[in-house]
PDB file of N, CA and C in Angstrom:
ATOM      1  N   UNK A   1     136.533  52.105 270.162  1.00  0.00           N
ATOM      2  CA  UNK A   1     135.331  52.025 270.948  1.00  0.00           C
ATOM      3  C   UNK A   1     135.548  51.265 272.245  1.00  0.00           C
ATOM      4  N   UNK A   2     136.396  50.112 272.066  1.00  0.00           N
ATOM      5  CA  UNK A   2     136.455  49.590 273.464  1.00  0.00           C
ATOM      6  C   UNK A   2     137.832  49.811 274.151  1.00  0.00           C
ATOM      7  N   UNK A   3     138.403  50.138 273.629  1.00  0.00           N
ATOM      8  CA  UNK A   3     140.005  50.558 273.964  1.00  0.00           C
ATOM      9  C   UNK A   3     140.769  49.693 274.230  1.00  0.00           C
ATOM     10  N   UNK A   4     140.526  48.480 272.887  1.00  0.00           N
ATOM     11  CA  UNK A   4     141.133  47.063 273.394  1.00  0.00           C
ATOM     12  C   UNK A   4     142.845  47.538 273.776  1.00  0.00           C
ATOM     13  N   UNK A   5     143.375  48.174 272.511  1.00  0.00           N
ATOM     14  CA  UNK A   5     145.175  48.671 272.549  1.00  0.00           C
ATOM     15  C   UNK A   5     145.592  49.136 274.099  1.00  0.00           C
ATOM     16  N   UNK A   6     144.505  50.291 274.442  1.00  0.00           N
ATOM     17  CA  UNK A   6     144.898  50.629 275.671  1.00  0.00           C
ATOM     18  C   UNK A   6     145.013  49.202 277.015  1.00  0.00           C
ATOM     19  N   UNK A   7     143.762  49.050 276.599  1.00  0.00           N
ATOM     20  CA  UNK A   7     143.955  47.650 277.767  1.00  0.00           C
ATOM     21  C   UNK A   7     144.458  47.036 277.684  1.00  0.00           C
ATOM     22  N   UNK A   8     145.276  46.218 276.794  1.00  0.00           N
ATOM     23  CA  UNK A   8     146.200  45.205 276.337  1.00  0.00           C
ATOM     24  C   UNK A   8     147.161  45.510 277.249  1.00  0.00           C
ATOM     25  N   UNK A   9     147.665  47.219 276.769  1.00  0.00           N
ATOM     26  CA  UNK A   9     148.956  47.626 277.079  1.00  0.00           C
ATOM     27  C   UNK A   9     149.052  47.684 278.660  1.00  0.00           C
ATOM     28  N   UNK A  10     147.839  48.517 279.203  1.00  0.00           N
ATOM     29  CA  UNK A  10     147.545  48.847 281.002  1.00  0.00           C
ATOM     30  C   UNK A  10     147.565  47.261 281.572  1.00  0.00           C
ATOM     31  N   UNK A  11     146.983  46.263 281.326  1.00  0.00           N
ATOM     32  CA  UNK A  11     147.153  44.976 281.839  1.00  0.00           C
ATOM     33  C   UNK A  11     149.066  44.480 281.465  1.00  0.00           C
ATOM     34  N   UNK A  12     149.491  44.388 280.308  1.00  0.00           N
ATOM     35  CA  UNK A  12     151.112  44.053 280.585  1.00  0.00           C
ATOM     36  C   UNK A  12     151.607  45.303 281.657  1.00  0.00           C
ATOM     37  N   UNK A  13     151.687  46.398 281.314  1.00  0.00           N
ATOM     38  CA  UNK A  13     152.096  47.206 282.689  1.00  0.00           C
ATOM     39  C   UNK A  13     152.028  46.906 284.005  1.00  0.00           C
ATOM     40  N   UNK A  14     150.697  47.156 284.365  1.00  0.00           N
ATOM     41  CA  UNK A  14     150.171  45.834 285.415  1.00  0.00           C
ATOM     42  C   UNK A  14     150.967  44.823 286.078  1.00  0.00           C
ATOM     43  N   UNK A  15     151.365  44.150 284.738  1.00  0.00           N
ATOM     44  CA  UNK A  15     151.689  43.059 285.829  1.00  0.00           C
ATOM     45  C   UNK A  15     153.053  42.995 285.899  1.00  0.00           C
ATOM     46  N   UNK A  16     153.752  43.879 285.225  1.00  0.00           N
ATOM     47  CA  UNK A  16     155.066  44.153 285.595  1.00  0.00           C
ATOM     48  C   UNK A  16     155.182  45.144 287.093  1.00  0.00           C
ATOM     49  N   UNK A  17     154.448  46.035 286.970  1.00  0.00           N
ATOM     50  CA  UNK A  17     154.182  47.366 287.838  1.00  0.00           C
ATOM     51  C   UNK A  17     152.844  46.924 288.361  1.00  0.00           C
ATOM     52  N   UNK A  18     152.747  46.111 289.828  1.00  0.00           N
ATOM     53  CA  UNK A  18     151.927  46.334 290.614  1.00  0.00           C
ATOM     54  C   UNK A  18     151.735  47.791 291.052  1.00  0.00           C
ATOM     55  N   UNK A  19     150.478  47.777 290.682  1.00  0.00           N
ATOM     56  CA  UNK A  19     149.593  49.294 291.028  1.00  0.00           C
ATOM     57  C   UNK A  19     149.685  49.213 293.181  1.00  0.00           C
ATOM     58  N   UNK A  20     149.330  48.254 293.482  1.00  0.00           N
ATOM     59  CA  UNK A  20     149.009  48.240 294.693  1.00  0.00           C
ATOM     60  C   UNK A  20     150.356  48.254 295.948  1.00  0.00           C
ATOM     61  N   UNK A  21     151.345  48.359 294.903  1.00  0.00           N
ATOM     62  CA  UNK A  21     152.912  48.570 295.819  1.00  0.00           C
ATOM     63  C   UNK A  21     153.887  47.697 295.694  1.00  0.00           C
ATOM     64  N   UNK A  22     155.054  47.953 296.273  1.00  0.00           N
ATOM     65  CA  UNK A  22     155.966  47.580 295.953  1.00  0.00           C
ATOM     66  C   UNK A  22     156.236  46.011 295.853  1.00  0.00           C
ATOM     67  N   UNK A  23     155.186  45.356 297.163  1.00  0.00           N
ATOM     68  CA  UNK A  23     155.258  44.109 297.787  1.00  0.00           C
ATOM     69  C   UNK A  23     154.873  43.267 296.864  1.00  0.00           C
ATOM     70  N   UNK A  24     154.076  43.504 295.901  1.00  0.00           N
ATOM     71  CA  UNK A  24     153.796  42.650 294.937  1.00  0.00           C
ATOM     72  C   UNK A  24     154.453  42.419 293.556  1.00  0.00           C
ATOM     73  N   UNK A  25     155.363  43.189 293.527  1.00  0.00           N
ATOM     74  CA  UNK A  25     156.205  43.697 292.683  1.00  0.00           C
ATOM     75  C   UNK A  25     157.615  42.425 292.261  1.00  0.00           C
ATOM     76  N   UNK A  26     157.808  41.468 291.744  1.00  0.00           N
ATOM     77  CA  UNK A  26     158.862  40.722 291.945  1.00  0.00           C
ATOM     78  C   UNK A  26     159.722  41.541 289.841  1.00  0.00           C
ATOM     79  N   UNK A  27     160.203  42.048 289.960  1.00  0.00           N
ATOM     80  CA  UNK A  27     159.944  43.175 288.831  1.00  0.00           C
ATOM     81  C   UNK A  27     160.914  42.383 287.919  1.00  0.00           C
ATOM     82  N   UNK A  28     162.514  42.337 288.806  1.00  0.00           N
ATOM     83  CA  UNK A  28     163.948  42.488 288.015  1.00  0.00           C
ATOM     84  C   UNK A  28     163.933  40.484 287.593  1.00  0.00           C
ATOM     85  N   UNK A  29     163.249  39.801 288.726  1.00  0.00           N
ATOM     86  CA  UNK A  29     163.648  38.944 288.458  1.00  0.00           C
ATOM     87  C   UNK A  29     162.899  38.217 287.451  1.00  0.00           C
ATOM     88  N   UNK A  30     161.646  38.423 286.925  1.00  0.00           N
ATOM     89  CA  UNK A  30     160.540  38.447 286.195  1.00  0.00           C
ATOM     90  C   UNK A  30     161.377  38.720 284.840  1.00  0.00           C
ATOM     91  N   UNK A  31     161.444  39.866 284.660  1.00  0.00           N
ATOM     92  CA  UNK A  31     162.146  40.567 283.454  1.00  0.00           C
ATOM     93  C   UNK A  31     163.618  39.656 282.871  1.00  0.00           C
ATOM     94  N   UNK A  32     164.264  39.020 283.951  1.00  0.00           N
ATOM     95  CA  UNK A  32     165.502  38.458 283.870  1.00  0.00           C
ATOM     96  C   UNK A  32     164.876  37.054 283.083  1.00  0.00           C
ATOM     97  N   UNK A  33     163.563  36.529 283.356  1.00  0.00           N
ATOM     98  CA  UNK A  33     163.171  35.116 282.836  1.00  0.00           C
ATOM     99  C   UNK A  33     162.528  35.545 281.440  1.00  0.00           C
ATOM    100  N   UNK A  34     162.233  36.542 281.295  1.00  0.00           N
ATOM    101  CA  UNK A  34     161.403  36.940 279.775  1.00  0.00           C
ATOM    102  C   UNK A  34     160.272  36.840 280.237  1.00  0.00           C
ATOM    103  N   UNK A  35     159.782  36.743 281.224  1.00  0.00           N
ATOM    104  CA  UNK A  35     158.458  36.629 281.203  1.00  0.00           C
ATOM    105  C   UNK A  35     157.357  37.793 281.120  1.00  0.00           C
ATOM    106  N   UNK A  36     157.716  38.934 280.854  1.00  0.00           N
ATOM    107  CA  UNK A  36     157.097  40.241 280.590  1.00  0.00           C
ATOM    108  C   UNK A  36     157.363  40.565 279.344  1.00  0.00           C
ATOM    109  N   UNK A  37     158.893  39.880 278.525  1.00  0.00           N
ATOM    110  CA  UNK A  37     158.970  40.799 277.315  1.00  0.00           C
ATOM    111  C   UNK A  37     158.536  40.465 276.502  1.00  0.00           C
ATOM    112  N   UNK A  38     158.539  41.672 275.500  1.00  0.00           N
ATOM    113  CA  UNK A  38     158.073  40.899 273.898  1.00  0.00           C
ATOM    114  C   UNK A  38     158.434  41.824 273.147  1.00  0.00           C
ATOM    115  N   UNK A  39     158.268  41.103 272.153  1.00  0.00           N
ATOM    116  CA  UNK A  39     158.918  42.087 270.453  1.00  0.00           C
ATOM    117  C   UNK A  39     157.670  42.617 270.177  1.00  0.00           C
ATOM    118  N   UNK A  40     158.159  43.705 269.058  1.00  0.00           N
ATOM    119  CA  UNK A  40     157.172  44.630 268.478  1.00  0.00           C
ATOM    120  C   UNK A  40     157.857  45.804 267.466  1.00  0.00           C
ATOM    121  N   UNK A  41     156.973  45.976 266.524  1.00  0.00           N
ATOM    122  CA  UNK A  41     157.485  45.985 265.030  1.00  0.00           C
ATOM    123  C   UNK A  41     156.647  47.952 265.192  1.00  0.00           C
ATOM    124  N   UNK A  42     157.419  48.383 264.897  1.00  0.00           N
ATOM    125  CA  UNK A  42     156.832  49.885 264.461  1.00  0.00           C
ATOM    126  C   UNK A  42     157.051  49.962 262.933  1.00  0.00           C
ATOM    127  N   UNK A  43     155.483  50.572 262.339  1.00  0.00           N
ATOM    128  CA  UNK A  43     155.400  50.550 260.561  1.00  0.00           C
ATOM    129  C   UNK A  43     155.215  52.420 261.164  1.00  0.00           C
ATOM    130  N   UNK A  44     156.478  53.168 260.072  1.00  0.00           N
ATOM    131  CA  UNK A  44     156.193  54.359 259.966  1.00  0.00           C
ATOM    132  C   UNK A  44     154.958  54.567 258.467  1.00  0.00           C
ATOM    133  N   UNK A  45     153.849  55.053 258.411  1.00  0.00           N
ATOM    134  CA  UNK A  45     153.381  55.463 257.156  1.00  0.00           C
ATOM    135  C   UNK A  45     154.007  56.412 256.822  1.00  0.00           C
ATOM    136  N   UNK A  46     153.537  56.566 255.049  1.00  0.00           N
ATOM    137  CA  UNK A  46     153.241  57.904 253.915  1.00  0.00           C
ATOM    138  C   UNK A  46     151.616  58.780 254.489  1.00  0.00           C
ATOM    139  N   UNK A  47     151.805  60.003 254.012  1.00  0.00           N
ATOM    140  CA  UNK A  47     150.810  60.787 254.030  1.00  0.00           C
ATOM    141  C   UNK A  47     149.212  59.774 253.620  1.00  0.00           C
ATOM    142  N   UNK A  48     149.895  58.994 252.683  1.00  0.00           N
ATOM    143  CA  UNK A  48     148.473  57.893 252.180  1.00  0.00           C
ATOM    144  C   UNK A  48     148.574  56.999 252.415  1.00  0.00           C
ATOM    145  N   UNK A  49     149.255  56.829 254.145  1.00  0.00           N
ATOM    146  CA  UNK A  49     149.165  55.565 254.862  1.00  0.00           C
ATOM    147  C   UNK A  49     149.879  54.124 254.089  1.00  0.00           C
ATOM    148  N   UNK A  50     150.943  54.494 253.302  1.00  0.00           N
ATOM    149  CA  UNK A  50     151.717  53.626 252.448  1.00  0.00           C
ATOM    150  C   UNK A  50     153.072  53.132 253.934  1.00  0.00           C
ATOM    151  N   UNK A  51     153.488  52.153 253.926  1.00  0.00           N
ATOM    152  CA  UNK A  51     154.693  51.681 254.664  1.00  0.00           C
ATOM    153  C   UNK A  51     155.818  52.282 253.991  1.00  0.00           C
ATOM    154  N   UNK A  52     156.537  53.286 254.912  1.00  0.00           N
ATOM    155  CA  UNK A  52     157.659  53.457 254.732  1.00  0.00           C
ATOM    156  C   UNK A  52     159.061  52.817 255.030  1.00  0.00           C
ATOM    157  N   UNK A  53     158.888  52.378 256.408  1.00  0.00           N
ATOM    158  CA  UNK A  53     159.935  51.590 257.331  1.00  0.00           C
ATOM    159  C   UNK A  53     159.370  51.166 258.328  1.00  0.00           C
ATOM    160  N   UNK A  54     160.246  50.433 258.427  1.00  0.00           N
ATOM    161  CA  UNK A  54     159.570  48.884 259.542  1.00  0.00           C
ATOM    162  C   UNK A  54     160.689  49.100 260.931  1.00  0.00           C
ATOM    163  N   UNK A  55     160.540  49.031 262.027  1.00  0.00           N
ATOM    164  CA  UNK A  55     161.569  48.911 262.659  1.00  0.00           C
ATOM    165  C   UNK A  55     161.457  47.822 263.569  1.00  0.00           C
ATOM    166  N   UNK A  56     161.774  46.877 263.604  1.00  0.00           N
ATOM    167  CA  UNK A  56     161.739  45.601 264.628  1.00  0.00           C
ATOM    168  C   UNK A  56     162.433  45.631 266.113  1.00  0.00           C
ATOM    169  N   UNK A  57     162.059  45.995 266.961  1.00  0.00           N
ATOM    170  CA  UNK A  57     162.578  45.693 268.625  1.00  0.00           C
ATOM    171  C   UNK A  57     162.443  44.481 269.224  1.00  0.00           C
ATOM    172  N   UNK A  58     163.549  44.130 270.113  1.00  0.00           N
ATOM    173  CA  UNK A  58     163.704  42.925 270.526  1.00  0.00           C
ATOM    174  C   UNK A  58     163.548  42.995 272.036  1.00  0.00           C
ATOM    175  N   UNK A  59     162.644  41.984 272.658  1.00  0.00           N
ATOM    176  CA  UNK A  59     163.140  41.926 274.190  1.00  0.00           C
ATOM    177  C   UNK A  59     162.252  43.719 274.593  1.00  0.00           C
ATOM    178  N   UNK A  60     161.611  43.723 274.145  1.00  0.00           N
ATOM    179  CA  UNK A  60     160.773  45.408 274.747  1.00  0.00           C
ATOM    180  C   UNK A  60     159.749  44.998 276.094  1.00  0.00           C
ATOM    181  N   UNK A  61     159.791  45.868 276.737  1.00  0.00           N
ATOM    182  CA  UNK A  61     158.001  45.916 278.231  1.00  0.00           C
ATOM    183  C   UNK A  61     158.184  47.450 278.075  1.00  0.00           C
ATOM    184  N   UNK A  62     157.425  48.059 278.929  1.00  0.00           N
ATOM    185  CA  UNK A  62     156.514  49.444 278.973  1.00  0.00           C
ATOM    186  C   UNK A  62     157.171  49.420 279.916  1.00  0.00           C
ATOM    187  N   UNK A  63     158.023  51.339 279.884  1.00  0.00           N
ATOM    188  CA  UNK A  63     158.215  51.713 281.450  1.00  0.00           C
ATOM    189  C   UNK A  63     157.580  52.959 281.830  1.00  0.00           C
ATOM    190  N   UNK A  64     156.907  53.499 281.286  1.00  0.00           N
ATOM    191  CA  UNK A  64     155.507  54.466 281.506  1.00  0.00           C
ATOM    192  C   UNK A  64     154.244  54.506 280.208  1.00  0.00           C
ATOM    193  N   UNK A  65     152.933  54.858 281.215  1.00  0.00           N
ATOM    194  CA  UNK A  65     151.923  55.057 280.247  1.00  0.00           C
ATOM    195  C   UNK A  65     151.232  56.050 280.583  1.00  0.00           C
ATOM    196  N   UNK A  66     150.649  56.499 279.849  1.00  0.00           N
ATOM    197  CA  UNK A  66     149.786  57.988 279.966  1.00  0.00           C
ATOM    198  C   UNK A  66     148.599  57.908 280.076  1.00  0.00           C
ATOM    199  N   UNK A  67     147.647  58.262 281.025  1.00  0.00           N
ATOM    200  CA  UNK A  67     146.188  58.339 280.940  1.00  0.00           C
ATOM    201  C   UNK A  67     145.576  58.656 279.886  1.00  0.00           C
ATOM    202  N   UNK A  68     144.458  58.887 279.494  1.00  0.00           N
ATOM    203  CA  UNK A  68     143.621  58.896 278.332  1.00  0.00           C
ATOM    204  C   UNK A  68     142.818  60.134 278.782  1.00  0.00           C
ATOM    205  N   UNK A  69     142.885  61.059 278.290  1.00  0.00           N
ATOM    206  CA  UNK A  69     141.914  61.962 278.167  1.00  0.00           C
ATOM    207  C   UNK A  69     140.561  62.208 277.866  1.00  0.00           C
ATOM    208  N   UNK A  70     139.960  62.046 278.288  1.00  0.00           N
ATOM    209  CA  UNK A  70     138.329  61.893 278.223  1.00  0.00           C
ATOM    210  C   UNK A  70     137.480  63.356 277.962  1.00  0.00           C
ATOM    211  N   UNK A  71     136.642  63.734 277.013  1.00  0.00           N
ATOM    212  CA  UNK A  71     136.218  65.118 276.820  1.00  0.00           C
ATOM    213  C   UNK A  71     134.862  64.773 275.919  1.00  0.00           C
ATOM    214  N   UNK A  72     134.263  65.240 276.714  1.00  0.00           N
ATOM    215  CA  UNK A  72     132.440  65.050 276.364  1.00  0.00           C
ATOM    216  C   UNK A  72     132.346  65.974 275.112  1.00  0.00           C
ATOM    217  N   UNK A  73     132.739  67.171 274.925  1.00  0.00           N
ATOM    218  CA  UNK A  73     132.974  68.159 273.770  1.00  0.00           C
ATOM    219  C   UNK A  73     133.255  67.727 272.523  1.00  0.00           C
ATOM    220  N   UNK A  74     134.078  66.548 272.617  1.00  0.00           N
ATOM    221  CA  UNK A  74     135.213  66.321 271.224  1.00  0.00           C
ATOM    222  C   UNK A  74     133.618  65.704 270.133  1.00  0.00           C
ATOM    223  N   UNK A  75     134.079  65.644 269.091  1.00  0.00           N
ATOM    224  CA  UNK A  75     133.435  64.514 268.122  1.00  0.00           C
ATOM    225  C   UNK A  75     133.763  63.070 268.217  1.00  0.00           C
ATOM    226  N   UNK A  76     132.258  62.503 267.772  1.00  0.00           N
ATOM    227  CA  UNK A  76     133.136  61.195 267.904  1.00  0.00           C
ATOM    228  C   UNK A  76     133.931  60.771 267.231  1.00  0.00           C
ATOM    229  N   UNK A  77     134.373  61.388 266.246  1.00  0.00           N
ATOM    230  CA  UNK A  77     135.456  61.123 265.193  1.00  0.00           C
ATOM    231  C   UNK A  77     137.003  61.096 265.818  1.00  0.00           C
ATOM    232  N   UNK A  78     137.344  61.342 267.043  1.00  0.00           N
ATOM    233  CA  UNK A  78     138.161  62.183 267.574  1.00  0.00           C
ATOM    234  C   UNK A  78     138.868  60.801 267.829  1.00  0.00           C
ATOM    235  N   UNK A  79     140.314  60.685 267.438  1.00  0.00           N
ATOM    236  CA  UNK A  79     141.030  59.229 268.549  1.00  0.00           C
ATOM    237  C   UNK A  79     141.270  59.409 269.080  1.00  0.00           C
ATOM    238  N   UNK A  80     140.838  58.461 270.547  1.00  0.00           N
ATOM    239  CA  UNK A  80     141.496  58.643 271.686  1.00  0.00           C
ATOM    240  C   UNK A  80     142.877  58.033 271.145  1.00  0.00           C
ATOM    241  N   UNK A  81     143.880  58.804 272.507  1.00  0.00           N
ATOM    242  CA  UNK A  81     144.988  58.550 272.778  1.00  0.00           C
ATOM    243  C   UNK A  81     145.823  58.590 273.347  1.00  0.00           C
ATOM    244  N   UNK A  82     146.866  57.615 274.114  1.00  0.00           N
ATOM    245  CA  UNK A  82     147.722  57.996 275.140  1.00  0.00           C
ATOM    246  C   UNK A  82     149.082  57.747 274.721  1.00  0.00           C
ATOM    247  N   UNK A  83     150.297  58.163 275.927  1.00  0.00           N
ATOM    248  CA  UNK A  83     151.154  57.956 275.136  1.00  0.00           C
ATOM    249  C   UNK A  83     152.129  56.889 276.313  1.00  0.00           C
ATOM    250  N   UNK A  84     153.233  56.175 275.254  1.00  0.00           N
ATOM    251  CA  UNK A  84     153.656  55.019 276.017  1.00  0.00           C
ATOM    252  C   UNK A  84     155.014  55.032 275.925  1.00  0.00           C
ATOM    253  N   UNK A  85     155.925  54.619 276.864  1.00  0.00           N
ATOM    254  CA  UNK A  85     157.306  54.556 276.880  1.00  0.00           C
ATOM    255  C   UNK A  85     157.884  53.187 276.791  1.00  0.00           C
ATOM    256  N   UNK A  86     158.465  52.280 275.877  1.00  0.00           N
ATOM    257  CA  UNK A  86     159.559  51.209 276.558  1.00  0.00           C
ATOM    258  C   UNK A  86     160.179  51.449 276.331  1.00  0.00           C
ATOM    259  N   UNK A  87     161.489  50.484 276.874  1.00  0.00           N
ATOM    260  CA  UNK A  87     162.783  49.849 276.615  1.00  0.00           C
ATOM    261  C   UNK A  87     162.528  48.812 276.280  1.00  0.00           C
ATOM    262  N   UNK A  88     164.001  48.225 275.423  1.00  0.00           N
ATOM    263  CA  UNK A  88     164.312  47.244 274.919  1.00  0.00           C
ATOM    264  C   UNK A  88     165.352  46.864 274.536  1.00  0.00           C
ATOM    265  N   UNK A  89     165.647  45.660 274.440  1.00  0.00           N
ATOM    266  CA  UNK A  89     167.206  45.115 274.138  1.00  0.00           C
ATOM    267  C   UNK A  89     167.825  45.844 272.698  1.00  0.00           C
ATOM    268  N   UNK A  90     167.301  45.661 271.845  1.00  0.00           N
ATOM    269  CA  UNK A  90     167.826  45.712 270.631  1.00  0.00           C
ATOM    270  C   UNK A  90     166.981  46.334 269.565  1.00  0.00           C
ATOM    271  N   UNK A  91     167.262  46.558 268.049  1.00  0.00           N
ATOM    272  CA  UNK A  91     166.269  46.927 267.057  1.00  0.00           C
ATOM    273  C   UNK A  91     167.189  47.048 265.747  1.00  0.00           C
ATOM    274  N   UNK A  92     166.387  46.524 264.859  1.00  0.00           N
ATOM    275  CA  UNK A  92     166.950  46.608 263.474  1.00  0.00           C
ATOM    276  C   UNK A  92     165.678  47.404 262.361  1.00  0.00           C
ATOM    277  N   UNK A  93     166.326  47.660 261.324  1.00  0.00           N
ATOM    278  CA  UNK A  93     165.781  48.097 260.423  1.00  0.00           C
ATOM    279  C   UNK A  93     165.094  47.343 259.430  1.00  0.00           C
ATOM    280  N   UNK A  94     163.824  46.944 258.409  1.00  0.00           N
ATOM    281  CA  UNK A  94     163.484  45.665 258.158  1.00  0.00           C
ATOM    282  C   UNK A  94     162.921  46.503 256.550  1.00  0.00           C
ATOM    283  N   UNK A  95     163.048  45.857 255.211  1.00  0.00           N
ATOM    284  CA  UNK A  95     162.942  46.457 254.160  1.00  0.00           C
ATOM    285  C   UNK A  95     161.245  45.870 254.002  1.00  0.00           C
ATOM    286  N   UNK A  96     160.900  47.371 253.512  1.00  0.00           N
ATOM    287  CA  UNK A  96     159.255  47.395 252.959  1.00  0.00           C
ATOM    288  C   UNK A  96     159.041  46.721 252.216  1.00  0.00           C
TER     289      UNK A  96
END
């Protein structure tokens, strides 16, 4: 309903990737202090939403994001959703 995930994510983008150009942009040296990165854990589910595998990334930021599609038609049942790209240093495998 409020699209906290999306905004979370569009604000760290943000402030890695000034929207307003290059000049505001201090990108490589930012990234070199950690000050953009962070870890983050992907849980694959089962069909009944059971944890299958865990995958832990190290040192990750966003290097593209996808707009959100908006459609007056859909139900409200419908999730929004966009889609997101990082990199990251590293990643291991982590037991369920």
């Amino acid at each position: 309903e409020e699209l906290l995930g999306w905004k979370n994510l569009y604000n760290w983008f943000t402030s890695i990737a000034d929207p307003d150009g290059w000049q505001g942009r201090d990108h490589n040296k930012e990234l070199q202090q950690n000050k953009h990165l962070s870890d983050a854990t992907l849980t694959v589910l089962s069909a009944l939403n059971n944890p299958l595998l865990r995958i832990q990334f190290t040192n990750c930021y966003p290097l593209t994001m996808s707009d959100i599609q908006f459609d007056t038609t859909l139900s409200s049942d419908t999730i929004m959703t966009c889609n997101a790209t990082f990199r990251y240093q590293s990643y291991k495998y982590l037991t369920v």
